[in-house]
Protein backbone atom coordinates (compact mmCIF):
# COMPACT_ATOMS: atom_id res chain seq x y z
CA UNK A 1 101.05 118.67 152.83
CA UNK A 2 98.93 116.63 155.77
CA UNK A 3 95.47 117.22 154.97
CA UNK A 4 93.20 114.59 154.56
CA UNK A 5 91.82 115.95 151.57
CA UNK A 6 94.82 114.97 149.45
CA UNK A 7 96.03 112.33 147.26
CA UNK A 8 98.16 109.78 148.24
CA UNK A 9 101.87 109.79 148.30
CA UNK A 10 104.97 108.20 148.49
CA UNK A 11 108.33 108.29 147.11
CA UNK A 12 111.81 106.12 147.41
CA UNK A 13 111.31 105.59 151.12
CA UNK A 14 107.73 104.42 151.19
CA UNK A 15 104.93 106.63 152.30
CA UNK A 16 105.33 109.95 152.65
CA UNK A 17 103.77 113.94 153.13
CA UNK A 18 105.23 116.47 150.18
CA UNK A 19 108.31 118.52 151.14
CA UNK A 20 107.61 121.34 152.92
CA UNK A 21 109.36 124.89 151.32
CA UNK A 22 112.61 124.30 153.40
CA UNK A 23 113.05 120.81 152.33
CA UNK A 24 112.48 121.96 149.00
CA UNK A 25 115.18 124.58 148.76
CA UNK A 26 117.47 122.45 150.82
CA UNK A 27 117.31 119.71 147.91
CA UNK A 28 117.69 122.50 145.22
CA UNK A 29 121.10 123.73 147.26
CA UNK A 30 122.32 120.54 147.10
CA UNK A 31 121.90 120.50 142.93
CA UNK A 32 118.67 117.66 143.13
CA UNK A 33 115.42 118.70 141.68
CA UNK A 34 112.20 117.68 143.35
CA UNK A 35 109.38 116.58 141.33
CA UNK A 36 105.83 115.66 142.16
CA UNK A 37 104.70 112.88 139.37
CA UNK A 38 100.79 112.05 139.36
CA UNK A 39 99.10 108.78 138.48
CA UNK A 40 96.50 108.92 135.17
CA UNK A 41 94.00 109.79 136.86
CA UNK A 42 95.60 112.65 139.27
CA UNK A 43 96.15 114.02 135.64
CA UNK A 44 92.57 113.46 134.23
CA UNK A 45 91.35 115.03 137.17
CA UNK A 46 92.97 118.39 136.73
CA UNK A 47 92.42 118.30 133.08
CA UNK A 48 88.75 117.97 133.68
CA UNK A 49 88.51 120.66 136.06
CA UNK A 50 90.46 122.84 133.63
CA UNK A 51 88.19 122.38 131.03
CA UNK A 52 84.24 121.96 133.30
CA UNK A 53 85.42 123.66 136.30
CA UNK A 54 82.30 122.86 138.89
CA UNK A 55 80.50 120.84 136.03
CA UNK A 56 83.52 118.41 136.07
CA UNK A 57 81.88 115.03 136.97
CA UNK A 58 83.50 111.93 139.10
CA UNK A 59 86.38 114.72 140.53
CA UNK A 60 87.18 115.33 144.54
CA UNK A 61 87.45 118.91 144.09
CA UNK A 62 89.23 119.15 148.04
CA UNK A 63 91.57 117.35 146.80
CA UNK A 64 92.46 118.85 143.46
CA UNK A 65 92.35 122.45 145.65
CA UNK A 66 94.34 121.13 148.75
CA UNK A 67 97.11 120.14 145.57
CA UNK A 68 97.01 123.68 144.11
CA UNK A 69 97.31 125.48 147.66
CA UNK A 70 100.07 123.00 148.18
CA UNK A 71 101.90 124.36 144.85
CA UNK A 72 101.13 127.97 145.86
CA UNK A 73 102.82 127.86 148.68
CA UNK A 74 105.75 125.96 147.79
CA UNK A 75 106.59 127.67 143.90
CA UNK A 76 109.81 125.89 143.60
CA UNK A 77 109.07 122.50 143.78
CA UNK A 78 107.70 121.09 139.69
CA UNK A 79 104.43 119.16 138.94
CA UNK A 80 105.14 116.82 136.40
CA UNK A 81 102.78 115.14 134.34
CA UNK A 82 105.04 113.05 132.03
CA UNK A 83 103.63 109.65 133.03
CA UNK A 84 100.69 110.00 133.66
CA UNK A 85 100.60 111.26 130.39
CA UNK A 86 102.43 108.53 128.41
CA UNK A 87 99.56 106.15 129.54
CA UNK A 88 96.33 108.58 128.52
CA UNK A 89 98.10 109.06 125.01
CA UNK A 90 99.58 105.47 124.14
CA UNK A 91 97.16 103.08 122.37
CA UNK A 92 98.64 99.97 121.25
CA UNK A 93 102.16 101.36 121.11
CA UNK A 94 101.41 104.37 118.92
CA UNK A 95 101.66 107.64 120.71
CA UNK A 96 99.38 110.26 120.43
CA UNK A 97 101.35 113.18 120.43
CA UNK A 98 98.73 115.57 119.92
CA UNK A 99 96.63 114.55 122.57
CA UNK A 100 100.15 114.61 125.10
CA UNK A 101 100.48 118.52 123.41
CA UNK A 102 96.91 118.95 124.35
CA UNK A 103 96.63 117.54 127.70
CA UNK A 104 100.31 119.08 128.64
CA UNK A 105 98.95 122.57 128.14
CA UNK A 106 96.11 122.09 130.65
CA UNK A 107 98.35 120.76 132.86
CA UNK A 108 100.28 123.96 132.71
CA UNK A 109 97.55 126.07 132.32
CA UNK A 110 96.54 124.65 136.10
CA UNK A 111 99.55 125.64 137.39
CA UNK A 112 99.84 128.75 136.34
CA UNK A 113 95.90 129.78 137.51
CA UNK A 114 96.48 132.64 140.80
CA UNK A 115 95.00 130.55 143.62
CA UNK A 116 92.31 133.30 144.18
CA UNK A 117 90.76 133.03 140.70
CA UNK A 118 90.91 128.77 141.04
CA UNK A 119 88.86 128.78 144.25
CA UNK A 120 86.40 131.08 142.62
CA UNK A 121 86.37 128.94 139.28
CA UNK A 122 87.26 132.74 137.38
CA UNK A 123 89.76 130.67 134.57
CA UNK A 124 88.86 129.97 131.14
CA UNK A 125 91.50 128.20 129.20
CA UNK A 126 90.10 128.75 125.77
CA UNK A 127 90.48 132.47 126.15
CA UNK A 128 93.34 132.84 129.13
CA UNK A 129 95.95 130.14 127.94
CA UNK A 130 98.41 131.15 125.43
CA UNK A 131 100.93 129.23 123.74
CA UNK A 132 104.14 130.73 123.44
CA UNK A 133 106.44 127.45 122.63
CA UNK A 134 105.15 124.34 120.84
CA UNK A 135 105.90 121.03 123.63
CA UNK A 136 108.29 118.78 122.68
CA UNK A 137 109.39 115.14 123.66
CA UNK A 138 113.40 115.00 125.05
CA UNK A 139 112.90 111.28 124.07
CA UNK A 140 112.88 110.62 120.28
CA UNK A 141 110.93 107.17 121.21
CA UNK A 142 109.77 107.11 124.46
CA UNK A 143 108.29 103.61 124.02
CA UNK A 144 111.52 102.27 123.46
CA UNK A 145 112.05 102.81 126.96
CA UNK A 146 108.60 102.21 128.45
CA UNK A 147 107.98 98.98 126.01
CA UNK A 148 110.15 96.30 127.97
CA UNK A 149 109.24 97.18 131.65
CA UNK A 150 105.63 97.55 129.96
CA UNK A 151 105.06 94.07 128.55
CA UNK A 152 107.17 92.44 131.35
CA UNK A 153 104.68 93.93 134.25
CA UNK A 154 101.68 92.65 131.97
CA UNK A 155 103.34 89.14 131.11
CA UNK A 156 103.51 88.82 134.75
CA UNK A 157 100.07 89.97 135.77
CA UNK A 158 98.49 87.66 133.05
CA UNK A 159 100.47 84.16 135.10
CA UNK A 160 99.22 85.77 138.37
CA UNK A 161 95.88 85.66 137.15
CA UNK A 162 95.90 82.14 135.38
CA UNK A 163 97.62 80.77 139.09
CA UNK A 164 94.79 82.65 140.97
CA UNK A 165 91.93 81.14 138.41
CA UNK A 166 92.62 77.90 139.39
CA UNK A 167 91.45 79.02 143.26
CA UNK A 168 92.42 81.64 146.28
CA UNK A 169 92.12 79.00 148.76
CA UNK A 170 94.22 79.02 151.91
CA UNK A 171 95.74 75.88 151.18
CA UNK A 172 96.84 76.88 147.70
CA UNK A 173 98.38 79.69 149.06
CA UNK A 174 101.90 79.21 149.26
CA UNK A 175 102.17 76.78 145.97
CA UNK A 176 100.71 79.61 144.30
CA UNK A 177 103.30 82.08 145.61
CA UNK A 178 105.95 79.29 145.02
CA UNK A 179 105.24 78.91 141.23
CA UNK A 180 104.64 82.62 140.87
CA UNK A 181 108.25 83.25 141.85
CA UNK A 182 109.84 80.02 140.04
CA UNK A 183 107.86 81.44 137.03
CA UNK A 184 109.64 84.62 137.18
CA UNK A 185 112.98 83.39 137.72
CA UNK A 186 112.76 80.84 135.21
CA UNK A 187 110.80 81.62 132.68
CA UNK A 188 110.86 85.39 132.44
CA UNK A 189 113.92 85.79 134.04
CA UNK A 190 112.96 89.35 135.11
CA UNK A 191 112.31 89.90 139.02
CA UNK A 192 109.33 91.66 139.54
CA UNK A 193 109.61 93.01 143.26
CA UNK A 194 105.89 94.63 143.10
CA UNK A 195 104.32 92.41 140.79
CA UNK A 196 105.36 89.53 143.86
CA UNK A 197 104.34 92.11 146.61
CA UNK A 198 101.01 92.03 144.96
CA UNK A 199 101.12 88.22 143.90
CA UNK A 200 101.32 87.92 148.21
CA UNK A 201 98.36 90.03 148.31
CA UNK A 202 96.25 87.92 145.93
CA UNK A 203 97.07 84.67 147.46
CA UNK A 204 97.22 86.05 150.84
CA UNK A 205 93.76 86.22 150.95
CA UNK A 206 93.35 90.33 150.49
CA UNK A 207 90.40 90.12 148.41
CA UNK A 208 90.43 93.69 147.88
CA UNK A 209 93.74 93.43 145.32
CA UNK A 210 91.72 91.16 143.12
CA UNK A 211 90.55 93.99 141.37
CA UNK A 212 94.42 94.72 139.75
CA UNK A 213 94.46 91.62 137.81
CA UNK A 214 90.78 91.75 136.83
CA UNK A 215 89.53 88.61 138.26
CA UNK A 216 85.79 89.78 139.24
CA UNK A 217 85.69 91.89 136.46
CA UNK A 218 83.98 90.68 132.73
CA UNK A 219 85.98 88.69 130.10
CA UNK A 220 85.87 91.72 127.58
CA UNK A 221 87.69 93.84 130.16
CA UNK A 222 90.82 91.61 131.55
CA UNK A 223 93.06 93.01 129.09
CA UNK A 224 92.22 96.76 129.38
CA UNK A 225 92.73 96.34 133.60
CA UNK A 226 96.05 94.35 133.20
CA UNK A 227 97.53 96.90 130.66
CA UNK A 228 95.98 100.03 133.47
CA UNK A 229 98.01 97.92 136.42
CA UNK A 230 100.74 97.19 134.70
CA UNK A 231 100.74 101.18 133.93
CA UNK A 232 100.39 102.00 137.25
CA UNK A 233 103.27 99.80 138.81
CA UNK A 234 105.36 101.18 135.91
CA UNK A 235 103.99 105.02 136.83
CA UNK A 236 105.04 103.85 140.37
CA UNK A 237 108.10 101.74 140.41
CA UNK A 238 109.83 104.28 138.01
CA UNK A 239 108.76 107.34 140.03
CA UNK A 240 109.83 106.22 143.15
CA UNK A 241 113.19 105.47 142.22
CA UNK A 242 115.67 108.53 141.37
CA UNK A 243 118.03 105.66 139.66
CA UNK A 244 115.47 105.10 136.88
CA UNK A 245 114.64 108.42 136.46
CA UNK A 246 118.12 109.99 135.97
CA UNK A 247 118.42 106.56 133.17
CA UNK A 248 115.28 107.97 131.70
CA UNK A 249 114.98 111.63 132.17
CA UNK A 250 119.15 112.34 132.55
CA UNK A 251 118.45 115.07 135.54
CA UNK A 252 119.27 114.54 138.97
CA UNK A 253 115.57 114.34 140.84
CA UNK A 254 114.07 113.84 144.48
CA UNK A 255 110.51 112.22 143.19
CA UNK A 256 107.28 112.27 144.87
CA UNK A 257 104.52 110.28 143.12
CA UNK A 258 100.56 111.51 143.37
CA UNK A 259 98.40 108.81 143.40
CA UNK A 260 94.48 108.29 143.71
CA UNK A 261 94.62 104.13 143.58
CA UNK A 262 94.92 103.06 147.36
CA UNK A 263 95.52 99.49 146.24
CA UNK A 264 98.48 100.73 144.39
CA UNK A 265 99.69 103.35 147.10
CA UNK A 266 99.26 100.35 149.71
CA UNK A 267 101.60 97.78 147.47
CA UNK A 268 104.37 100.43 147.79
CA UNK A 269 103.71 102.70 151.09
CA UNK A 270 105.76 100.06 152.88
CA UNK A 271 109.05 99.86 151.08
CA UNK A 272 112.49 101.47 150.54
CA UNK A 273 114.96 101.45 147.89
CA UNK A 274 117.63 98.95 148.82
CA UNK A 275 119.32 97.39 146.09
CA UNK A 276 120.29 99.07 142.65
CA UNK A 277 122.47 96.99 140.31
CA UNK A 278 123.28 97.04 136.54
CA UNK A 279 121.92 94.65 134.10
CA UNK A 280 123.95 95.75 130.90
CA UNK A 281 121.28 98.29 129.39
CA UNK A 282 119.24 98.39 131.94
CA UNK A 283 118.99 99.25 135.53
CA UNK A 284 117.51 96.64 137.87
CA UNK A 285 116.56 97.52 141.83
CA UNK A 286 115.09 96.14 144.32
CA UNK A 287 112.83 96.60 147.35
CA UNK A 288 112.28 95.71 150.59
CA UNK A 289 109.74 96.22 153.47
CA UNK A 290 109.75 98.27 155.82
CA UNK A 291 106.98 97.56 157.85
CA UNK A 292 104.79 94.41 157.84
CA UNK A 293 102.09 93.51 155.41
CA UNK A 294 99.35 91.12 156.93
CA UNK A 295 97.96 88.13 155.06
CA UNK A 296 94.82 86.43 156.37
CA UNK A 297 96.66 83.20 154.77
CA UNK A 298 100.31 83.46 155.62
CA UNK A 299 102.19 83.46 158.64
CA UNK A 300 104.98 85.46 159.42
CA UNK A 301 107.65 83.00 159.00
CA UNK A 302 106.62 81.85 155.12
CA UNK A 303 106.96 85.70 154.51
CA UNK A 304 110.20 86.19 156.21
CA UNK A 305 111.59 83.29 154.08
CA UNK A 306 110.36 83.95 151.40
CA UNK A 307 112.03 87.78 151.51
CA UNK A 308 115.46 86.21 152.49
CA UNK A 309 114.96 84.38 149.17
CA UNK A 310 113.98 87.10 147.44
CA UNK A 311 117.28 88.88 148.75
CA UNK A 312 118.81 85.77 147.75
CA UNK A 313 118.27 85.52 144.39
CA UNK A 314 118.79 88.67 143.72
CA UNK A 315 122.30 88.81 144.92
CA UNK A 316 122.72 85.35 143.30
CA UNK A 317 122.12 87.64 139.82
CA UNK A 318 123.84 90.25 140.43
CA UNK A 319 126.29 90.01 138.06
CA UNK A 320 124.30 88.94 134.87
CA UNK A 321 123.40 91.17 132.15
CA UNK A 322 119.51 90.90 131.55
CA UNK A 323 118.75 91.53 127.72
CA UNK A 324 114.99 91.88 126.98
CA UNK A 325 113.89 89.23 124.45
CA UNK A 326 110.67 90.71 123.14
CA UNK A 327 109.63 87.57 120.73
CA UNK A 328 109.91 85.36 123.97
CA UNK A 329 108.12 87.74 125.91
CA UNK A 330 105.65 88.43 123.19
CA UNK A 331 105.15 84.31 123.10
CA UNK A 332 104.44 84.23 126.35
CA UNK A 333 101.72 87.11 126.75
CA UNK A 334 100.20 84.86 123.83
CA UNK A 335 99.86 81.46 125.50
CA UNK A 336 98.87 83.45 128.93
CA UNK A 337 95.92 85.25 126.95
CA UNK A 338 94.65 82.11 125.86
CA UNK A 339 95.34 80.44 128.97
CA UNK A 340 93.02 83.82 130.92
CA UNK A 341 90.66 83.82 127.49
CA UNK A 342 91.75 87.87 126.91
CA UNK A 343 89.32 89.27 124.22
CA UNK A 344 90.71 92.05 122.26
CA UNK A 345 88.86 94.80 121.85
């Protein structure tokens, strides 16, 4: 899939075009299922068409059409919402699991449209969708799972953005990135590869990444765009690494991950899977680049070091068992809200 008029995508080894049909049954052969995971709003996209068709606003119809030709032509491969679904139907850890039921079914209801009737808009879920087996969850609580990587990602976005309030200037640059990683080590004690990636961004002087930590955007909305990015790196991190997903889903998958946020498909087009190691309960990886990054206020030298210390310290760990404290980590997001002023809604 190399038209233009598609979403972005990447998977374990950075950026990357979906398998073409040989790849596809190759990976089947060999017992590995591929997958194609979308982003929230890859999936709010197709539900909308589903249910407006050409009266669906704020949709790039080439590219929802380019994605159905692609699964037309190359049947075996899934679509998987999952995801992209956990975030549209979790509100302040309670899961909606009629809205998942409802949004799942449109889902499927796109895939199983004949191409010739979706380019024509001749569908009409109401009266062509029928439900022969009720959806169910694998996962008795999926939010058991999702919670710690959830509130970690946001703890860390909320210290970002308290370092980056007090100024993006070049010559803050590196203390910033210096006390964003010491923070992390120390005081989290969770490594968060592409929370740092984009903590180099922000104080790198790429403006256009201020956006995922809500620092032009109004007091009443901080919260809302932390908890959406720290989402998204979860939607991302976890769906580009088949380690995770095996912990998670127990199958054996080759994952491709659909996504319509360039600043997130930029913070991970550029890395592979290196690094997987066991912390107890939980699996820990990391990344690193595979192609350089530029920042307007770094040189090349503070970012190679910086990487070799990265490596470091996460060899250094290797053989410690991380146990999520969620009353420290709940402490934390506390003091950082107040620190950032967060209003709830």
């Amino acid at each position: 899939m190399t038209s233009q008029n598609t979403y972005s995508c990447f998977s374990e080894n950075g950026q990357t075009d979906l398998p073409e049909i040989s790849e596809i049954l190759s990976t089947i052969q060999s017992g590995i299922e591929p997958i194609i995971f979308m982003d929230s709003c890859v999936c709010l996209h197709i539900i909308k068409v589903v249910d407006y068709g050409l009266k669906a606003t704020n949709i790039d119809f080439s590219k929802i059409l380019s994605l159905k030709e692609y699964l037309h032509n190359n049947k075996p491969i899934e679509l998987s919402p999952f995801f992209g679904l956990m975030e549209l139907c979790w509100k302040d850890g309670n899961f909606d699991i009629n809205k998942f039921r409802d949004f799942k079914h449109r889902i499927d209801f796109f895939k199983q449209i004949p191409l010739k009737d979706f380019r024509k808009f001749k569908y009409d879920f109401s009266r062509d969708y029928f439900i022969l087996k009720d959806i169910s969850l694998d996962l008795p609580n999926p939010y058991e799972v999702i919670e710690p990587p959830l509130m970690n990602s946001y703890c860390a976005l909320l210290k970002m953005r308290s370092l980056a309030k007090n100024g993006l200037a070049k010559e803050t640059a590196e203390a910033n990135i210096y006390s964003f990683l010491d923070w992390m080590v120390t005081v989290l004690d969770s490594m968060r590869a592409a929370e740092y990636r984009l903590a180099l961004n922000v104080f790198g002087g790429n403006s256009v990444y201020r956006k995922m930590i809500g620092l032009d955007c109004k007091v009443s909305e901080v919260k809302k765009k932390l908890i959406g990015t720290s989402w998204d790196i979860y939607h991302a991190r976890t769906t580009s690494n088949s380690f995770l997903l095996f912990q998670i889903l127990g199958n054996n998958i080759s994952p491709y991950f659909l996504t319509s946020d360039s600043n997130l498909f930029n913070l991970f087009k550029d890395v592979n899977l290196s690094l997987i190691k066991d912390g107890g309960n939980n699996l820990n990886s990391s990344f690193i680049l595979n192609s350089a990054f530029t920042f307007p206020h770094l040189n090349n030298d503070f970012i190679d070091t910086q990487n070799r210390k990265m490596m470091k310290i996460f060899i250094d760990r290797r053989n410690l068992t991380y146990e999520f404290e969620k009353q420290k980590v709940e402490r934390l997001i506390r003091e950082l809200e107040l620190e950032n002023k967060i209003i709830d809604e």
